[in-house]
Structures are given as C-alpha cells and as structure tokens.
N, C-alpha and C. Protein backbone atom coordinates (compact mmCIF):
# COMPACT_ATOMS: atom_id res chain seq x y z
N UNK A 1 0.81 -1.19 0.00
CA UNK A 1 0.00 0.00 0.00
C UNK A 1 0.86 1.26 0.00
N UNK A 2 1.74 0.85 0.79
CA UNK A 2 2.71 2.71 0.67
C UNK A 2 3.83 2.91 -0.66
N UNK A 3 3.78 1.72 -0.35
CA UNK A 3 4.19 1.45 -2.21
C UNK A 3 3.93 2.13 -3.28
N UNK A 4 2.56 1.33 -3.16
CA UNK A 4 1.33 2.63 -4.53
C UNK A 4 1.24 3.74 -4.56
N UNK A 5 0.99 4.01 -3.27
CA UNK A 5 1.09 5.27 -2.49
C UNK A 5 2.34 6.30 -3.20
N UNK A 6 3.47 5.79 -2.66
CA UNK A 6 4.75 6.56 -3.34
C UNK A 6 4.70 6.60 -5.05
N UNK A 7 4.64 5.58 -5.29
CA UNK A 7 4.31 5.60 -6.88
C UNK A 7 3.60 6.37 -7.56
N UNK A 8 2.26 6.75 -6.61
CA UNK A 8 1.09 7.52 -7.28
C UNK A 8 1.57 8.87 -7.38
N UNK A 9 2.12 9.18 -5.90
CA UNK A 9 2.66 10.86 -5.59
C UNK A 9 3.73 10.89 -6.66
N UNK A 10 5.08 10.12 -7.03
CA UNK A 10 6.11 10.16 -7.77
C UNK A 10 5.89 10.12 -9.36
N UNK A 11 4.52 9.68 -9.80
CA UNK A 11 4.29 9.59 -11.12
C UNK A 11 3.42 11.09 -11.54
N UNK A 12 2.71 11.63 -9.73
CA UNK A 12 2.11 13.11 -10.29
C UNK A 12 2.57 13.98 -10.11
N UNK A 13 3.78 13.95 -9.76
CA UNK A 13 5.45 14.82 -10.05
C UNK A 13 5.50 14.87 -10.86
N UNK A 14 5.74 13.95 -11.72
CA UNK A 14 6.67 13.64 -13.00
C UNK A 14 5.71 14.47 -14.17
N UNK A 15 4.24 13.98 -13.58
CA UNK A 15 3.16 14.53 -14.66
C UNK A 15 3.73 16.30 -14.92
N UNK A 16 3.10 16.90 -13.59
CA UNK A 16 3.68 18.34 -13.61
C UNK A 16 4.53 18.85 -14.01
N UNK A 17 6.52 18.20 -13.83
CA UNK A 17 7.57 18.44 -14.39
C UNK A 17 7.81 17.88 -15.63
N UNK A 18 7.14 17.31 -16.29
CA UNK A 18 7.25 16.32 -17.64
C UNK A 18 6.46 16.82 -18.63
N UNK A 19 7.17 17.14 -19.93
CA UNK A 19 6.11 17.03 -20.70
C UNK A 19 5.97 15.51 -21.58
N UNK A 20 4.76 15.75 -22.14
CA UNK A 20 4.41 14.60 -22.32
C UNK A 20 4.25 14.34 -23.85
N UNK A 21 4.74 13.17 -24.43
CA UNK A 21 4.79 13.43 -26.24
C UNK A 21 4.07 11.62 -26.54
N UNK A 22 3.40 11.88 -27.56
CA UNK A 22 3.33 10.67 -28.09
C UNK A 22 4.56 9.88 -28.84
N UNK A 23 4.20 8.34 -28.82
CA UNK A 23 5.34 7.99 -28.82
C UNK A 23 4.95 6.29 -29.24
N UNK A 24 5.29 5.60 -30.43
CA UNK A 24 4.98 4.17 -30.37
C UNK A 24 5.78 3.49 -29.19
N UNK A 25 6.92 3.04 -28.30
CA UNK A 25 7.35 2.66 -27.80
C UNK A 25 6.10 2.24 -26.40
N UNK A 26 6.50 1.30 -26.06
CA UNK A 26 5.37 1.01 -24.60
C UNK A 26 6.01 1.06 -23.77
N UNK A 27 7.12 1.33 -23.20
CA UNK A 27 8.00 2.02 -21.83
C UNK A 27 9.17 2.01 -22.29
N UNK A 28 9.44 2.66 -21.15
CA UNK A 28 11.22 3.83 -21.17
C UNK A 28 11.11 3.67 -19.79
N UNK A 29 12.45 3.32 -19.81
CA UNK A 29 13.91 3.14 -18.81
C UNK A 29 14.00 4.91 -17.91
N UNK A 30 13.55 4.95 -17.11
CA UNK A 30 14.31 6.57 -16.22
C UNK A 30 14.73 5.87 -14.91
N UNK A 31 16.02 6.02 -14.45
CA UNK A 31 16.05 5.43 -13.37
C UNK A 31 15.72 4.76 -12.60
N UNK A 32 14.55 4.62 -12.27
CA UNK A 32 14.25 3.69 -11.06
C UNK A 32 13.07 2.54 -11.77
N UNK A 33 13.44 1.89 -12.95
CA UNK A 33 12.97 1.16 -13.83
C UNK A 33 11.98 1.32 -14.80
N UNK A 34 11.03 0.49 -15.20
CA UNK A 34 10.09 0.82 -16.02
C UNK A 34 9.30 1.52 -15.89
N UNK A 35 8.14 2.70 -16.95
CA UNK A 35 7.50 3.58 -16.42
C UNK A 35 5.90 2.27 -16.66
N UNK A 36 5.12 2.50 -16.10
CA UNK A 36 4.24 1.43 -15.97
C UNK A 36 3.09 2.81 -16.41
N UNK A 37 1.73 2.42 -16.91
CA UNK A 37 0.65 3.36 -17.03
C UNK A 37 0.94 3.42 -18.68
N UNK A 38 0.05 4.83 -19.27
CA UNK A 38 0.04 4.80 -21.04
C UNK A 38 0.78 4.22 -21.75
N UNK A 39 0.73 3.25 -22.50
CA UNK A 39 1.98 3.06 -22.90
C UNK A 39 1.92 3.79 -24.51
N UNK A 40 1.02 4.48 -25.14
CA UNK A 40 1.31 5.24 -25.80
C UNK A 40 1.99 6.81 -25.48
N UNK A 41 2.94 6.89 -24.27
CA UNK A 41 3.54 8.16 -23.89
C UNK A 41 4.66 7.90 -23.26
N UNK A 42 5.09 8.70 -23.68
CA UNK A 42 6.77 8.42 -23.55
C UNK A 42 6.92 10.13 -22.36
N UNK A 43 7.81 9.72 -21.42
CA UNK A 43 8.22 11.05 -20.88
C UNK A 43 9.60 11.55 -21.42
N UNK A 44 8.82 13.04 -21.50
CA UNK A 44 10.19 13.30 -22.18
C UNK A 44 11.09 14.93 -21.50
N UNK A 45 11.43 15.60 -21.90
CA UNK A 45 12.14 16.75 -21.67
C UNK A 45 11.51 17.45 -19.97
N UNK A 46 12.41 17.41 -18.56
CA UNK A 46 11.94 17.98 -17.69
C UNK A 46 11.66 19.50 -17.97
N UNK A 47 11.15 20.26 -17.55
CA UNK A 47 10.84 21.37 -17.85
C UNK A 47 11.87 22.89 -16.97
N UNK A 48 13.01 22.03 -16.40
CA UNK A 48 13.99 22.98 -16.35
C UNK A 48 14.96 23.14 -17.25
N UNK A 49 14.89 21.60 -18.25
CA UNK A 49 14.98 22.15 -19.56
C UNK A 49 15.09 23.41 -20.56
N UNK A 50 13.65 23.36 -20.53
CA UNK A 50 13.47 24.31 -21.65
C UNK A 50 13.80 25.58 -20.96
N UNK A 51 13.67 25.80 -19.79
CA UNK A 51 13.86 27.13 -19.31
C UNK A 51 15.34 27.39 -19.76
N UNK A 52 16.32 26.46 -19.34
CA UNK A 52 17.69 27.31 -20.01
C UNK A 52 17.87 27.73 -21.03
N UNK A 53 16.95 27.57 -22.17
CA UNK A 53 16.88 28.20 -23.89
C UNK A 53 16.22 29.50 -23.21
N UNK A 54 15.30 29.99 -22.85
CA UNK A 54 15.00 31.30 -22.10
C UNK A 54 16.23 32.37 -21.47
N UNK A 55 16.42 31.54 -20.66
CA UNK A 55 17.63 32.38 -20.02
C UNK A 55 19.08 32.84 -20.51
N UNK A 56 19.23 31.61 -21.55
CA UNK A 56 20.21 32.02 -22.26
C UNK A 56 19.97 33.22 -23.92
N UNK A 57 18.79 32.83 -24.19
CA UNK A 57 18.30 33.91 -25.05
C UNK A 57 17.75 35.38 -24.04
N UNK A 58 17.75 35.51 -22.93
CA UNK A 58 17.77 36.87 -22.50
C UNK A 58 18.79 37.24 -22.04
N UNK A 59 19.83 36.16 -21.42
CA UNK A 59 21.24 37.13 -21.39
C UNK A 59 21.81 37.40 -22.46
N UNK A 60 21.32 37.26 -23.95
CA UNK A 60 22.33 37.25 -25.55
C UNK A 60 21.55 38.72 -25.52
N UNK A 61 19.77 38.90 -25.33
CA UNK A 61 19.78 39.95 -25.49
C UNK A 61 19.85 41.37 -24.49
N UNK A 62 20.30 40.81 -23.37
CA UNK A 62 20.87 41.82 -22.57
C UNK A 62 22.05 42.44 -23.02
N UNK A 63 23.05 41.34 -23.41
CA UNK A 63 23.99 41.63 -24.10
C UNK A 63 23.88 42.20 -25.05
N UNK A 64 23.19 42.03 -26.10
CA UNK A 64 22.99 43.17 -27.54
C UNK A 64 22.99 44.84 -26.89
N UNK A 65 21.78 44.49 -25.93
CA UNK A 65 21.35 46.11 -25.87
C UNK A 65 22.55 46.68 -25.06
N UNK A 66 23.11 45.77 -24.04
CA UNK A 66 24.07 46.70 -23.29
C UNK A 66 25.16 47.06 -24.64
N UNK A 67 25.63 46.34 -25.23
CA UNK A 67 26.68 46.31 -26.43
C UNK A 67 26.29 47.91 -26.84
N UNK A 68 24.73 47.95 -27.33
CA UNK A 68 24.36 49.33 -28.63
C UNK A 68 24.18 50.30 -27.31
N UNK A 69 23.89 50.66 -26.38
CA UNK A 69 24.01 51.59 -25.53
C UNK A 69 25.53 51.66 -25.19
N UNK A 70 26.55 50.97 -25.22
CA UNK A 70 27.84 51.69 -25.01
C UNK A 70 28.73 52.11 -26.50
N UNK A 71 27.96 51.77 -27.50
CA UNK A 71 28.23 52.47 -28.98
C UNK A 71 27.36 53.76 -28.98
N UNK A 72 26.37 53.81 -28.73
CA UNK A 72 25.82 55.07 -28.85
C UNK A 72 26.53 55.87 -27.89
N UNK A 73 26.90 55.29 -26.52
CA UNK A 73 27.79 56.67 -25.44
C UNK A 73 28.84 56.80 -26.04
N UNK A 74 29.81 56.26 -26.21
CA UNK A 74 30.90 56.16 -27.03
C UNK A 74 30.72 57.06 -28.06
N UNK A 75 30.14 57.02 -29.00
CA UNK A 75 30.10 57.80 -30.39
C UNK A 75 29.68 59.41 -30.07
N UNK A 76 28.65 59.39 -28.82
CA UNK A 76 28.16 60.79 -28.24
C UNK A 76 29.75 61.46 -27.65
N UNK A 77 30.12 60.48 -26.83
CA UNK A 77 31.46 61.20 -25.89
C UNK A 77 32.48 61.61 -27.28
N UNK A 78 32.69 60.79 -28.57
CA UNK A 78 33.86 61.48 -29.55
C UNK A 78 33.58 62.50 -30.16
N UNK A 79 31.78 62.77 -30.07
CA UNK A 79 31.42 64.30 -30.79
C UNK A 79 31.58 65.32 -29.75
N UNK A 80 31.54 64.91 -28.36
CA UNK A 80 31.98 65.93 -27.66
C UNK A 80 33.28 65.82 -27.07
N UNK A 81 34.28 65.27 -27.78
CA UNK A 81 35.88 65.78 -27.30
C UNK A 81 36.10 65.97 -29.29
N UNK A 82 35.24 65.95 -30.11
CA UNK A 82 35.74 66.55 -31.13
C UNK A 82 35.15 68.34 -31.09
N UNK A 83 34.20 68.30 -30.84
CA UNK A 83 33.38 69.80 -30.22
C UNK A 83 34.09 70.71 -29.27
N UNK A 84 35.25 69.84 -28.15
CA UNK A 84 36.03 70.35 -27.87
C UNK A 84 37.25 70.60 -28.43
N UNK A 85 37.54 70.24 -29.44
CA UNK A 85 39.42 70.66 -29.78
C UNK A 85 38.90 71.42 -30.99
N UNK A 86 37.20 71.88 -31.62
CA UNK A 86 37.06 72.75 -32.09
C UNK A 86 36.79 71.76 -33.74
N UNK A 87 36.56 70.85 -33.75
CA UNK A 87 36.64 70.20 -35.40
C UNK A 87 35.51 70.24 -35.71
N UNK A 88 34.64 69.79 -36.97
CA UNK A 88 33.43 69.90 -37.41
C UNK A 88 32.80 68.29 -36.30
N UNK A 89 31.36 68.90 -36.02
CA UNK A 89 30.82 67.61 -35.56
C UNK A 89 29.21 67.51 -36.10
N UNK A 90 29.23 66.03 -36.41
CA UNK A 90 27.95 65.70 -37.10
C UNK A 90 26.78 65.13 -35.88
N UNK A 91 25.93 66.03 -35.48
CA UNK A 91 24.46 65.81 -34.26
C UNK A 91 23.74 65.76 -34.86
N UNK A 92 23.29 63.85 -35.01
CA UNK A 92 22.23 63.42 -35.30
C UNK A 92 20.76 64.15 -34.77
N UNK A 93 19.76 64.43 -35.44
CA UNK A 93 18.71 65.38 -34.96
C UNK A 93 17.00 65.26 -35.85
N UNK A 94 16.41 65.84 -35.45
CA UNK A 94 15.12 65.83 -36.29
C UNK A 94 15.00 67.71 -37.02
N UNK A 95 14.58 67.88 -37.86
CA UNK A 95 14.09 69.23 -38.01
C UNK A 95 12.98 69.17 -38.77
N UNK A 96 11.80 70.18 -37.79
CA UNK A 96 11.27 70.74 -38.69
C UNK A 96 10.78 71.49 -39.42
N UNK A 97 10.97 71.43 -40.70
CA UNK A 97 11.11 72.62 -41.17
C UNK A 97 10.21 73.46 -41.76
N UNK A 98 9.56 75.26 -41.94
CA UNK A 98 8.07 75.71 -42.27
C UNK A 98 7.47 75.06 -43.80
N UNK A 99 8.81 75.02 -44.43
CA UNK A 99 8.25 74.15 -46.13
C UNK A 99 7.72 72.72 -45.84
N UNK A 100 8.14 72.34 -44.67
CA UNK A 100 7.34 70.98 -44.83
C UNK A 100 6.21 70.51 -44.12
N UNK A 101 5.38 71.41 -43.64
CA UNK A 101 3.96 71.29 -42.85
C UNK A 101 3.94 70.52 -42.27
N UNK A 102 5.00 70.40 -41.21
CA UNK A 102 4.61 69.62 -40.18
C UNK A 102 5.34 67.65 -40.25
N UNK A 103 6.02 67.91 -41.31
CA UNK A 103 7.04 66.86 -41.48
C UNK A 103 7.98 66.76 -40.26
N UNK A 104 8.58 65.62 -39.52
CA UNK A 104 9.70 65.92 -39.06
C UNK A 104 10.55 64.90 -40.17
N UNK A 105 12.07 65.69 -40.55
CA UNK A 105 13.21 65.27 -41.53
C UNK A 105 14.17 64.89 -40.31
N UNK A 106 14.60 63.77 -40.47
CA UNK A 106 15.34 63.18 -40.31
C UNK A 106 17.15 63.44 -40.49
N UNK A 107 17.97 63.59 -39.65
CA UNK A 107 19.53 64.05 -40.30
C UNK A 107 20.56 64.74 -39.44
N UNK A 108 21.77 65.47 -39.92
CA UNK A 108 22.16 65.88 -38.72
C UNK A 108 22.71 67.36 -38.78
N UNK A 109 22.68 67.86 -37.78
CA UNK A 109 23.10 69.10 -38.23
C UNK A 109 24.59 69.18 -38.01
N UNK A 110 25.25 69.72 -39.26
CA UNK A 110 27.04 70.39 -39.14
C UNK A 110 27.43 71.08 -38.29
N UNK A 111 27.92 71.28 -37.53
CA UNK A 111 28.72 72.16 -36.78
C UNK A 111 30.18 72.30 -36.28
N UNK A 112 30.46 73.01 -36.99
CA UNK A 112 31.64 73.32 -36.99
C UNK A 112 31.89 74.86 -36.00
N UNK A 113 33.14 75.41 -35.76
CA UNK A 113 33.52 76.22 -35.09
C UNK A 113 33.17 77.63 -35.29
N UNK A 114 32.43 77.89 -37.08
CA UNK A 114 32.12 79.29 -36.83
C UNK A 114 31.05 79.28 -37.75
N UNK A 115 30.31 77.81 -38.24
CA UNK A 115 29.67 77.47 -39.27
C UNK A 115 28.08 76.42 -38.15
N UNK A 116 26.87 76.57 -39.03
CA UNK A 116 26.34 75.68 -38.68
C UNK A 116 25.37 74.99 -39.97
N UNK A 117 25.07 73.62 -40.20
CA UNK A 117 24.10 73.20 -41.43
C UNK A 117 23.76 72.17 -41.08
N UNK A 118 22.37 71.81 -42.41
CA UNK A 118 21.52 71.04 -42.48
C UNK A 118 22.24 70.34 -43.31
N UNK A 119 22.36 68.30 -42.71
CA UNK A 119 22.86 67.64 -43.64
C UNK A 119 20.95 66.26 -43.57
N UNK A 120 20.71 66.24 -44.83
CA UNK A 120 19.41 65.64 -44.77
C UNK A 120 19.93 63.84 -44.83
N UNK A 121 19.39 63.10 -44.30
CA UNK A 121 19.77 61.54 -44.17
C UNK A 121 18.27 60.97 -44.48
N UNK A 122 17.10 61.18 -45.32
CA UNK A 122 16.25 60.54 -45.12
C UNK A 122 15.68 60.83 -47.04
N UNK A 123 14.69 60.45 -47.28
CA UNK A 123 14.47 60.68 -48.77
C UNK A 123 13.73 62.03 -48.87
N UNK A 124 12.71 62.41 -48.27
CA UNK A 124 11.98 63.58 -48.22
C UNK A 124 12.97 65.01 -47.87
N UNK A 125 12.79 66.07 -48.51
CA UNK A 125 13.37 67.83 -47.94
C UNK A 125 15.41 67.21 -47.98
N UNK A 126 15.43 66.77 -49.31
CA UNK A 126 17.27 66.51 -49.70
C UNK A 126 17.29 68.20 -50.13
N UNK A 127 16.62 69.16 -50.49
CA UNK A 127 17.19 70.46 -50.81
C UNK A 127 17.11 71.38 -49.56
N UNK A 128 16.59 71.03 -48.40
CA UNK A 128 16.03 71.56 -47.40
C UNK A 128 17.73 72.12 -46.89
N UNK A 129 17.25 73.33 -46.50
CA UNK A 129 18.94 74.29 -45.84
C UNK A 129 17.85 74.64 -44.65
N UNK A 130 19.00 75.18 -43.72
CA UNK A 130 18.56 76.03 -42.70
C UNK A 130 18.62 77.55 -43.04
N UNK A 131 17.02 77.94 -42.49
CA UNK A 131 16.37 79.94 -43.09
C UNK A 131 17.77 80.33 -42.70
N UNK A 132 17.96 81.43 -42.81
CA UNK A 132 18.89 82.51 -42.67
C UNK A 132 18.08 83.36 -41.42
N UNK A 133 19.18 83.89 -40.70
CA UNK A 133 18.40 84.40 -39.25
C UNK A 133 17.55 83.46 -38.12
N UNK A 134 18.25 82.27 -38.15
CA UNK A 134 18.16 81.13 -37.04
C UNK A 134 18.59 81.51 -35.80
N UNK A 135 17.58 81.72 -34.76
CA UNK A 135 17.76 81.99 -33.69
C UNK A 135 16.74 81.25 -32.54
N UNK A 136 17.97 80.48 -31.76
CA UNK A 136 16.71 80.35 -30.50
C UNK A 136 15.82 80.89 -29.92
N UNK A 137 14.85 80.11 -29.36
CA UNK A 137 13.73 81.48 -28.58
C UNK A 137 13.23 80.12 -27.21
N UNK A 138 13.32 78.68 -27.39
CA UNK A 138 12.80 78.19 -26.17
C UNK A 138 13.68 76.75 -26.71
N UNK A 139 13.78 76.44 -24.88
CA UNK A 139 13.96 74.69 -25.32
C UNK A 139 12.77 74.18 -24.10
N UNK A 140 12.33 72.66 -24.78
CA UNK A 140 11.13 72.06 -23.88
C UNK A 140 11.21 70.71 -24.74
N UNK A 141 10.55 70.16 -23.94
CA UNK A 141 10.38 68.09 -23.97
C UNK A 141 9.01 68.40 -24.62
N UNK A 142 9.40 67.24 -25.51
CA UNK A 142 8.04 67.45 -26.36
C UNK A 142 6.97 66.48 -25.59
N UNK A 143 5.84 67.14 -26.58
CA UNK A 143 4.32 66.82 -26.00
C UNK A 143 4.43 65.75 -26.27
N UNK A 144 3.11 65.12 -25.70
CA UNK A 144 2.74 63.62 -25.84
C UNK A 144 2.48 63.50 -27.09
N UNK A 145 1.91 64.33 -28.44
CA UNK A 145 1.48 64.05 -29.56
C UNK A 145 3.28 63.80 -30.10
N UNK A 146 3.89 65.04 -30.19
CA UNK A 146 4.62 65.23 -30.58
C UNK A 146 5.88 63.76 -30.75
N UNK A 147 5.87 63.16 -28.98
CA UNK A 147 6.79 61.59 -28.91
C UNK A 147 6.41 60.71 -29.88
N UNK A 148 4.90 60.57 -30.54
CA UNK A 148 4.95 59.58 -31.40
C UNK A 148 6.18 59.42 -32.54
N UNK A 149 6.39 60.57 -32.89
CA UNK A 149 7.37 61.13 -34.12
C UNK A 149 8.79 61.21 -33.32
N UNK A 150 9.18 61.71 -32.22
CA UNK A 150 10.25 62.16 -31.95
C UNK A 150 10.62 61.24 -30.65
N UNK A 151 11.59 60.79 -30.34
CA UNK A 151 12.04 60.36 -29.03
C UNK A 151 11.76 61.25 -28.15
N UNK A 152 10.65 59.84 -27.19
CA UNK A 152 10.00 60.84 -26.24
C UNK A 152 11.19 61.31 -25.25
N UNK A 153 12.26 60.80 -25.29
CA UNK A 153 13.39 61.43 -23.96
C UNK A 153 14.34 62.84 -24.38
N UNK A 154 13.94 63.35 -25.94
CA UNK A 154 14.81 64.17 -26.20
C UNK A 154 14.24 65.72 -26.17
N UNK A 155 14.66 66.46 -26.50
CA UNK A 155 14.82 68.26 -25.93
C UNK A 155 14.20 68.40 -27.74
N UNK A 156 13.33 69.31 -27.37
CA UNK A 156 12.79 70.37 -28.67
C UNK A 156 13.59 72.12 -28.71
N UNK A 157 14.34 72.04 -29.81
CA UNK A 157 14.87 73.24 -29.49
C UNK A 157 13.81 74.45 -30.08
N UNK A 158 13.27 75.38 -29.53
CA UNK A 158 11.98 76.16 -30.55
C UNK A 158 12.94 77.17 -31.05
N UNK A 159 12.98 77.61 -32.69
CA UNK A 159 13.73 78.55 -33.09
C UNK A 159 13.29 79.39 -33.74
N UNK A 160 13.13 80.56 -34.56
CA UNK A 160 12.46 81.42 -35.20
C UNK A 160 14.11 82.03 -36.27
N UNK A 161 13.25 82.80 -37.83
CA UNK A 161 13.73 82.81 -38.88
C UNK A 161 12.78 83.39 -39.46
N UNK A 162 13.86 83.62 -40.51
CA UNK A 162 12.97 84.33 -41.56
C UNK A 162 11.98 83.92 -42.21
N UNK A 163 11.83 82.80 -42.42
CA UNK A 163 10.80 81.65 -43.04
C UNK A 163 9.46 81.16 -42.01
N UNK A 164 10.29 81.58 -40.46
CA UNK A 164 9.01 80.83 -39.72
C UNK A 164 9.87 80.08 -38.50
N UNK A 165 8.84 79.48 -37.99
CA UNK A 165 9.13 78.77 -36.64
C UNK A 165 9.63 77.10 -37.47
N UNK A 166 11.09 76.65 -36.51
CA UNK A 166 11.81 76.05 -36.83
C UNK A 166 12.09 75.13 -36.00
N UNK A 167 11.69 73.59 -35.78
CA UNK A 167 11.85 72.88 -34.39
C UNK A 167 13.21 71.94 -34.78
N UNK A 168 13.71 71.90 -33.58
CA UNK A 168 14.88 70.55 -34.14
C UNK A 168 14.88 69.91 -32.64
N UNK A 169 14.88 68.46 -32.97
CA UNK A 169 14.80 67.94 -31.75
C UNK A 169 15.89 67.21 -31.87
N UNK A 170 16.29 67.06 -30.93
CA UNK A 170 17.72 66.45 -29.91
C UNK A 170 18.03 65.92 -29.01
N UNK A 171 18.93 64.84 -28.69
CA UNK A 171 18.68 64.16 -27.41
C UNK A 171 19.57 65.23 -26.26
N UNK A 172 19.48 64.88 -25.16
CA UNK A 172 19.91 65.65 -24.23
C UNK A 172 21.33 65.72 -24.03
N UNK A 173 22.21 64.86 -24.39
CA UNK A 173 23.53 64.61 -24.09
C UNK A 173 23.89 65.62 -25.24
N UNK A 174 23.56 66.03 -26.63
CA UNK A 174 24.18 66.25 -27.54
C UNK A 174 23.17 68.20 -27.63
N UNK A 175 22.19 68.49 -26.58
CA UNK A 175 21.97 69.88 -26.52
C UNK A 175 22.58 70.70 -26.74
N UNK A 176 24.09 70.38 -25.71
CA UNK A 176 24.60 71.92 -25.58
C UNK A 176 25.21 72.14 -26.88
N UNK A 177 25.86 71.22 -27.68
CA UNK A 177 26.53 71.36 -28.90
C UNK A 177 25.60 72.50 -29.66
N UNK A 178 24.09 71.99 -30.10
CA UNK A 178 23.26 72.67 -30.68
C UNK A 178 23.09 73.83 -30.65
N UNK A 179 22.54 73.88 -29.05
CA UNK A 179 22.61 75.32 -28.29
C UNK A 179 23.82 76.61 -28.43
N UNK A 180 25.15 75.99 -28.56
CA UNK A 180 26.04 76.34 -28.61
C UNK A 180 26.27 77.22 -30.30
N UNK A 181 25.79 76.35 -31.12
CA UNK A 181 25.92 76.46 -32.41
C UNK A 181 25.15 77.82 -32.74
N UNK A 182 24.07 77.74 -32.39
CA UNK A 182 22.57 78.28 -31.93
C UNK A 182 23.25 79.75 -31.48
N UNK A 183 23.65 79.45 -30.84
CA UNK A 183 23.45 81.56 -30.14
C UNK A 183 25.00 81.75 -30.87
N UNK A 184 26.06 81.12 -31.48
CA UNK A 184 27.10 81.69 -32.19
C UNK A 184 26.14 82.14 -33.52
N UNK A 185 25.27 81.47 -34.00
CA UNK A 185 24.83 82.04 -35.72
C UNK A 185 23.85 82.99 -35.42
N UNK A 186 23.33 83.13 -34.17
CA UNK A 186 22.06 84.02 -33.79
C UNK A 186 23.56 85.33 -33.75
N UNK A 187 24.28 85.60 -32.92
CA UNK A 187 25.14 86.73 -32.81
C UNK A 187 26.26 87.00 -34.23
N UNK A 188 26.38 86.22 -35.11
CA UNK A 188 26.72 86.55 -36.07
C UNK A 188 26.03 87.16 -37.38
C-alpha cells in the first residue's frame, strides 16, 4: 500500500515536471525502472529544460542592448571631445522645417567652429537648408502628440527665422553642442 502510495505521488510529479509526447514505444527506462501506465507516452524533456533556452536567449539579449548603448555613449562622448578641440561635428537630430507642414526630416546638423548646417539623411526635404536668421527662442520636452514622431526622452529646441518657426529635436547629451551652435549664428 505505501508502495502505490509513493508511486502515485512520484508519477504526479513527474506529470507536472514532464512534458508529455506521443510515442509508439510502450516504456522507457528513467532510473528507477520501467514507467508502468500509457503506454502510448513516452516522458520526455523535464521542464527545467526548456527554461535554459530562455535564459540564455535573455542574457544574448541583454547583451545586444548593453553592447548598442555603449556604442551610442561612445560615439556621443567622440562628438563631444571633437566639439572640444574645435573640429566639425555631425548631431544626429530631427528638423522641422516651415516648407514641410509639419514633417519631421530626419539628419544631422554640421557644426563646426564658426559654421552651422543642415545635412538631410532621409528621402523627403534633400534640398532643405537652414532659413537665414536662425535663432533660438525656447527649449522644452516634447508633447505627448509630438513623442509619437520624436524620441520621447529628447529636448525640442523652438527657433524662429525668416521663413518661420523652426523645431529641431535632440537628445539631451548632444543639446549643448546645438545650443552652442545656436546663439554663435544668432550673434553673427
């Protein structure tokens, strides 16, 4: 009786941790001899198994993302020790611009030491320059409409021109460059 007993509890273990596959064979060998009951089912794979394909596919992609977040700091920190010794630097950015109703263009702006421009990276506004008489007037985190289009974590710079109101958005690490650029072409 305690026999069965153990048997019964040890086979509704196995149920829970086991999955279960069809199978022509009428028993399989697991340690402690024959499995007795369906004999169309074979036990197969415990289910701490499969969990290590999980765990090892989320540390590969922990690893990816940590990998592209220390390329993106990396690449931010060489535009700002090239920004410092004064060389041209390329800040990836959005603009948008009054010819394009409300488009945001994609690209980066030039900046160099006594120069600033529009370089376009996307198919739409390739003739698009920056107005003449570019001057800041506000910076602010864009609206909730606005994040659909723009990374909701980055800075809206608001600018005004001869053409009209001029947005360029930017992430925060790479502001002051902008800013910087920004009140040298506004005072020139």
């Amino acid at each position: 009786m305690l026999f069965e007993l153990t048997e019964a509890v040890l086979r509704s273990e196995d149920q829970i941790n086991m999955l279960v596959v069809p199978s022509p064979t009428h028993e399989m060998r697991r340690g402690h001899g024959a499995l007795r009951g369906a004999p169309d089912k074979v036990w197969c794979a415990r289910v701490e198994h499969c969990l290590n394909a999980t765990v090892i596919e989320l540390a590969a992609a922990l690893l990816v993302a940590g990998l592209t977040a220390w390329l993106f700091w990396r690449k931010a920190g060489q535009r700002a020790d090239g920004a410092a010794r004064g060389d041209v630097v390329k800040v990836p950015c959005l603009l948008r611009h009054p010819a394009f109703d409300g488009r945001w263009l994609r690209g980066r702006m030039v900046i160099g030491p006594t120069s600033m421009a529009w370089e376009n990276r996307g198919r739409g506004g390739a003739a698009v320059s920056l107005p003449a008489g570019l001057r800041q007037v506000g910076v602010r985190s864009p609206s909730l409409r606005e994040a659909w289009k723009v990374n909701g974590g980055s800075r809206i710079i608001e600018c005004a021109s001869s053409e009209g109101a001029v947005l360029v958005a930017v992430m925060p690490n790479e502001l002051d460059h902008v800013l910087t650029a920004l009140s040298m072409n506004s005072a020139a």
